[in-house]
N, C-alpha and C. Protein backbone atom coordinates (compact mmCIF):
# COMPACT_ATOMS: atom_id res chain seq x y z
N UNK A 1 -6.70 -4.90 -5.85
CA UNK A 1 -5.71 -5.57 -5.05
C UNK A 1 -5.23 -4.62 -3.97
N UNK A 2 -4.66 -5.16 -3.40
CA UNK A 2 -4.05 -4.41 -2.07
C UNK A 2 -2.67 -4.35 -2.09
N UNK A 3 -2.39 -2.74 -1.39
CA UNK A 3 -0.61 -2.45 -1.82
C UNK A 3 -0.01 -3.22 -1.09
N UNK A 4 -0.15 -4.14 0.02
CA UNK A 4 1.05 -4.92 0.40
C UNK A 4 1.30 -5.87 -0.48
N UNK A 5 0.36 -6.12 -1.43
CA UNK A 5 0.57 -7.47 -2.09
C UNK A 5 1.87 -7.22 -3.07
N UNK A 6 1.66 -6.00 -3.52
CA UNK A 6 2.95 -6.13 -4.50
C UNK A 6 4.18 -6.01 -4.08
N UNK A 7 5.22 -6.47 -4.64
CA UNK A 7 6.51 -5.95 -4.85
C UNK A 7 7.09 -4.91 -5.13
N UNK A 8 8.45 -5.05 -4.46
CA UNK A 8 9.15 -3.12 -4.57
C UNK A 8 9.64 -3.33 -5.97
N UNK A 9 8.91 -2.05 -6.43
CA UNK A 9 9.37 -1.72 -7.81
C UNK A 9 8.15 -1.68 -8.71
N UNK A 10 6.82 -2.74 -8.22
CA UNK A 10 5.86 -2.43 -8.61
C UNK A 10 5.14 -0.97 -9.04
N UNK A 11 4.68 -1.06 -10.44
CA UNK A 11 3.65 0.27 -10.83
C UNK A 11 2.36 -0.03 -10.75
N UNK A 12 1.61 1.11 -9.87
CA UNK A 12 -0.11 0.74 -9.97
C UNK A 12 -0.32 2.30 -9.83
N UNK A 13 -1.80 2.25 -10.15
CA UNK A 13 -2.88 3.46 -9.90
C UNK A 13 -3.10 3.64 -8.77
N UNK A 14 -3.58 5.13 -8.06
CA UNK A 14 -4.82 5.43 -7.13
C UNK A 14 -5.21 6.66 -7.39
N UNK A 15 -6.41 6.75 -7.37
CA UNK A 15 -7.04 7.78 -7.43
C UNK A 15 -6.52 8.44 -8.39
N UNK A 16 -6.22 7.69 -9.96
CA UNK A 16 -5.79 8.64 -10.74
C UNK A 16 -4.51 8.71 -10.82
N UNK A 17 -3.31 8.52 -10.11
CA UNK A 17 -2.48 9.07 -10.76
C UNK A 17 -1.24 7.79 -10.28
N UNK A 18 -0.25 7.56 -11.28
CA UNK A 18 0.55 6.59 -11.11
C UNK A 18 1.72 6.40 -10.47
N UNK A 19 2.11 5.44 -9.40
CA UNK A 19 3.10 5.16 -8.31
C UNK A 19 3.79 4.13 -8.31
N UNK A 20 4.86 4.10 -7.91
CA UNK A 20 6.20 3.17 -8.17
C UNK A 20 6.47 2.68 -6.53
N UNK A 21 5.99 1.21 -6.22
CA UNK A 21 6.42 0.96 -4.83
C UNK A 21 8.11 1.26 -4.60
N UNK A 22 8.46 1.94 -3.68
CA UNK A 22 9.49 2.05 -3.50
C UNK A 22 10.38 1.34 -1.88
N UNK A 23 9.42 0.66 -1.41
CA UNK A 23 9.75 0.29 0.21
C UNK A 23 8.13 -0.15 0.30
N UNK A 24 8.42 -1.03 1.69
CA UNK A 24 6.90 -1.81 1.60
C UNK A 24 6.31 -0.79 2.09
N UNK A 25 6.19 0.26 2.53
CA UNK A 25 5.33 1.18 3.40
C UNK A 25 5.15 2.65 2.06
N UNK A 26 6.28 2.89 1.34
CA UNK A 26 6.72 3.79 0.48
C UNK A 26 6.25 3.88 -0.54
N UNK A 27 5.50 4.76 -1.56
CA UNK A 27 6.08 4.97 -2.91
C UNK A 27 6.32 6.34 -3.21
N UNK A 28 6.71 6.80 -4.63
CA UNK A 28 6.53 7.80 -5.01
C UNK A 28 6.34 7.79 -6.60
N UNK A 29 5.38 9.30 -6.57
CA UNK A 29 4.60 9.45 -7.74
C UNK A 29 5.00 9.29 -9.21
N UNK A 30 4.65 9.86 -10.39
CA UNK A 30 5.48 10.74 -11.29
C UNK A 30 6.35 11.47 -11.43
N UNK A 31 6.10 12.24 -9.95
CA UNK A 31 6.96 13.87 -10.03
C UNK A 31 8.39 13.60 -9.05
N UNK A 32 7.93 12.21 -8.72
CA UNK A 32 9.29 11.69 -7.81
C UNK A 32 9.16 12.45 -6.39
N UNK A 33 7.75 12.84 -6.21
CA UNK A 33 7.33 12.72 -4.73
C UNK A 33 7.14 11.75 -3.69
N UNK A 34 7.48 11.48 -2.95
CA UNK A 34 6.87 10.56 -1.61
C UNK A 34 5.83 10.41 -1.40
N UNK A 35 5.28 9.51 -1.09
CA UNK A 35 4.15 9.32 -0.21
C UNK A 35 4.01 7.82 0.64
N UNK A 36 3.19 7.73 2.00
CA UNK A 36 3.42 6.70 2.73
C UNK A 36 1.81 6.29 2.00
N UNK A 37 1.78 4.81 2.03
CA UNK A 37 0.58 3.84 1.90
C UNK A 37 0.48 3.20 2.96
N UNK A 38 -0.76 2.80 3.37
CA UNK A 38 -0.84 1.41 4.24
C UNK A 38 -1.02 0.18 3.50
N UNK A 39 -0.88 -0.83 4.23
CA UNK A 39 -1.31 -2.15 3.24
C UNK A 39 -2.48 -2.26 2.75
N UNK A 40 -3.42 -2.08 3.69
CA UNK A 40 -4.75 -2.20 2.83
C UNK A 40 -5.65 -1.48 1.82
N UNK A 41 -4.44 -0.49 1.39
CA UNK A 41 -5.10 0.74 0.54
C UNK A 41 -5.20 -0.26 -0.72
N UNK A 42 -6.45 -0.04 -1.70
CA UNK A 42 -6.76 -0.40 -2.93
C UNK A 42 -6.40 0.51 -4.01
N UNK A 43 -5.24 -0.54 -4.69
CA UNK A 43 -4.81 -0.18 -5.99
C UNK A 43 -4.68 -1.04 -7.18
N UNK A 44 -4.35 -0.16 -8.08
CA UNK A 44 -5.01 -0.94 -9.24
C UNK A 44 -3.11 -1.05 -9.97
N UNK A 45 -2.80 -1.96 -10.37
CA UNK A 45 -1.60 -2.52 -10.61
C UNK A 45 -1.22 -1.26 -12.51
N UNK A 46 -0.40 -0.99 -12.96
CA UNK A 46 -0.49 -0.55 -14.35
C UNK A 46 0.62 -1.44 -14.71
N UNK A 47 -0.29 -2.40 -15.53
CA UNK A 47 0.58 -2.90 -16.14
C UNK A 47 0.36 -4.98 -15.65
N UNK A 48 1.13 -5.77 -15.82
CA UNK A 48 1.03 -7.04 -15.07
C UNK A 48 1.92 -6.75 -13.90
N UNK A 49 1.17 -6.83 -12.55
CA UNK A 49 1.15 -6.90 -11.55
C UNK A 49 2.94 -7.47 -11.46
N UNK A 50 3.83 -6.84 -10.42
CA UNK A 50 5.18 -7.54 -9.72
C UNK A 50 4.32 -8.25 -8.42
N UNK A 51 4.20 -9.03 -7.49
CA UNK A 51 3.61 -9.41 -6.50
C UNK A 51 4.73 -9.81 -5.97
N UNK A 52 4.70 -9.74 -4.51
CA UNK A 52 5.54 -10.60 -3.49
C UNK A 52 5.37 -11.69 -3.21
N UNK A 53 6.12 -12.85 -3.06
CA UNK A 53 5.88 -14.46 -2.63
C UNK A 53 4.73 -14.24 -2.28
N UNK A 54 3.62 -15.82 -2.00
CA UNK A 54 2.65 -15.57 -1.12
C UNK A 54 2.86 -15.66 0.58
N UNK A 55 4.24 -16.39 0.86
CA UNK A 55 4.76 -16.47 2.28
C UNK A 55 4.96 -14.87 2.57
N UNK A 56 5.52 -14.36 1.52
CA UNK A 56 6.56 -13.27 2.02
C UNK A 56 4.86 -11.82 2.27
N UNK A 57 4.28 -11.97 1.04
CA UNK A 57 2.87 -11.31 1.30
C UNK A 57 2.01 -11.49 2.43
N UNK A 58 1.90 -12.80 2.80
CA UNK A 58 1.46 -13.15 4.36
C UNK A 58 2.11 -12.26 5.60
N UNK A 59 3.57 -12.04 5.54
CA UNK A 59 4.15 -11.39 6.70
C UNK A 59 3.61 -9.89 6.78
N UNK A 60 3.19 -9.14 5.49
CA UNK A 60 2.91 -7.91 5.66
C UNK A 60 1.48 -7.45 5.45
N UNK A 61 0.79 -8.73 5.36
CA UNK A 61 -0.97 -8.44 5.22
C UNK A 61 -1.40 -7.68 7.03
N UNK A 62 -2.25 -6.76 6.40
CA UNK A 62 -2.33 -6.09 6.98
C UNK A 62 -3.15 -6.80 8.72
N UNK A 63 -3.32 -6.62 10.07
CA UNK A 63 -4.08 -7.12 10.73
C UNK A 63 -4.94 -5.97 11.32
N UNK A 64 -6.01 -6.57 10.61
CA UNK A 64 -7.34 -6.36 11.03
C UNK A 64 -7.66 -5.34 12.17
N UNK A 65 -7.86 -6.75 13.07
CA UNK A 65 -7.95 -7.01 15.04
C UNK A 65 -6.80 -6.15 15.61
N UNK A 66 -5.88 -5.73 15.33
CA UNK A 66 -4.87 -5.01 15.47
C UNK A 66 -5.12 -3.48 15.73
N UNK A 67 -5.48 -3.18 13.78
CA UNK A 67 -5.82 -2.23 13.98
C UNK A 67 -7.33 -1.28 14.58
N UNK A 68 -8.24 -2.13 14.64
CA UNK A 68 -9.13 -2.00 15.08
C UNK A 68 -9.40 -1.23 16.27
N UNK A 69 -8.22 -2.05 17.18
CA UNK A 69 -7.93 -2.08 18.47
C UNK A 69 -7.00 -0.19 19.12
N UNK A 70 -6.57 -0.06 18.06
CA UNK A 70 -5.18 0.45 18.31
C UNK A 70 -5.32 1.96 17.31
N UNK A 71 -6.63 1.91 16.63
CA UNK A 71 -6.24 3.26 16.00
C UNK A 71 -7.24 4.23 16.37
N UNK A 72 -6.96 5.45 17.06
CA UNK A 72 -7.40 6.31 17.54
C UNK A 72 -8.09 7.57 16.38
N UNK A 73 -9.45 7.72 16.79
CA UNK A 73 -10.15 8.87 15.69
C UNK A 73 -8.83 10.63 16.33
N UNK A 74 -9.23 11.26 15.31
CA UNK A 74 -8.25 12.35 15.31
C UNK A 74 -9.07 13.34 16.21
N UNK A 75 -8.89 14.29 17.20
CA UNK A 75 -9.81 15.34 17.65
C UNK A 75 -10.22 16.05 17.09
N UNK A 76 -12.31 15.63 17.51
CA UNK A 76 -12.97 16.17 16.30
C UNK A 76 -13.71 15.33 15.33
N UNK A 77 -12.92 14.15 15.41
CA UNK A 77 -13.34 12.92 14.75
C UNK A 77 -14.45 11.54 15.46
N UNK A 78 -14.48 12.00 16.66
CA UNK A 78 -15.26 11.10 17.27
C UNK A 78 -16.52 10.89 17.37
């Protein structure tokens, strides 16, 4: 699933280690570190999934065509 889908407060996996949505853009770890997500990062829910409405999940699915458009490789990266 994808992190916009869930709800704040939601627990899921990545890469191993477990995160607490804290803000739609936000979570933080175990150690009560920060970290920013994008929406379309793939995670794995621990536990039964919190999800956001499906209206309210629609407003923050990620766009595509958007970013496509708009995100620049880093120098070095091209």
């Amino acid at each position: 699933m994808q992190f916009f889908e869930l709800a704040i407060g939601a627990r899921f996996i990545f890469q191993g280690r477990k995160y607490t949505k804290i803000a739609m853009c936000m979570t933080e770890d175990e150690t009560r570190i920060g970290h920013i997500f994008r929406g379309e990062t793939e995670v794995v829910p621990d536990g039964e999934p919190m999800l956001l409405p499906p209206a309210e999940a629609e407003r923050w699915k990620p766009d595509e065509e958007y970013w496509a458009d708009h995100l620049t490789p880093a120098p070095g990266q091209r």
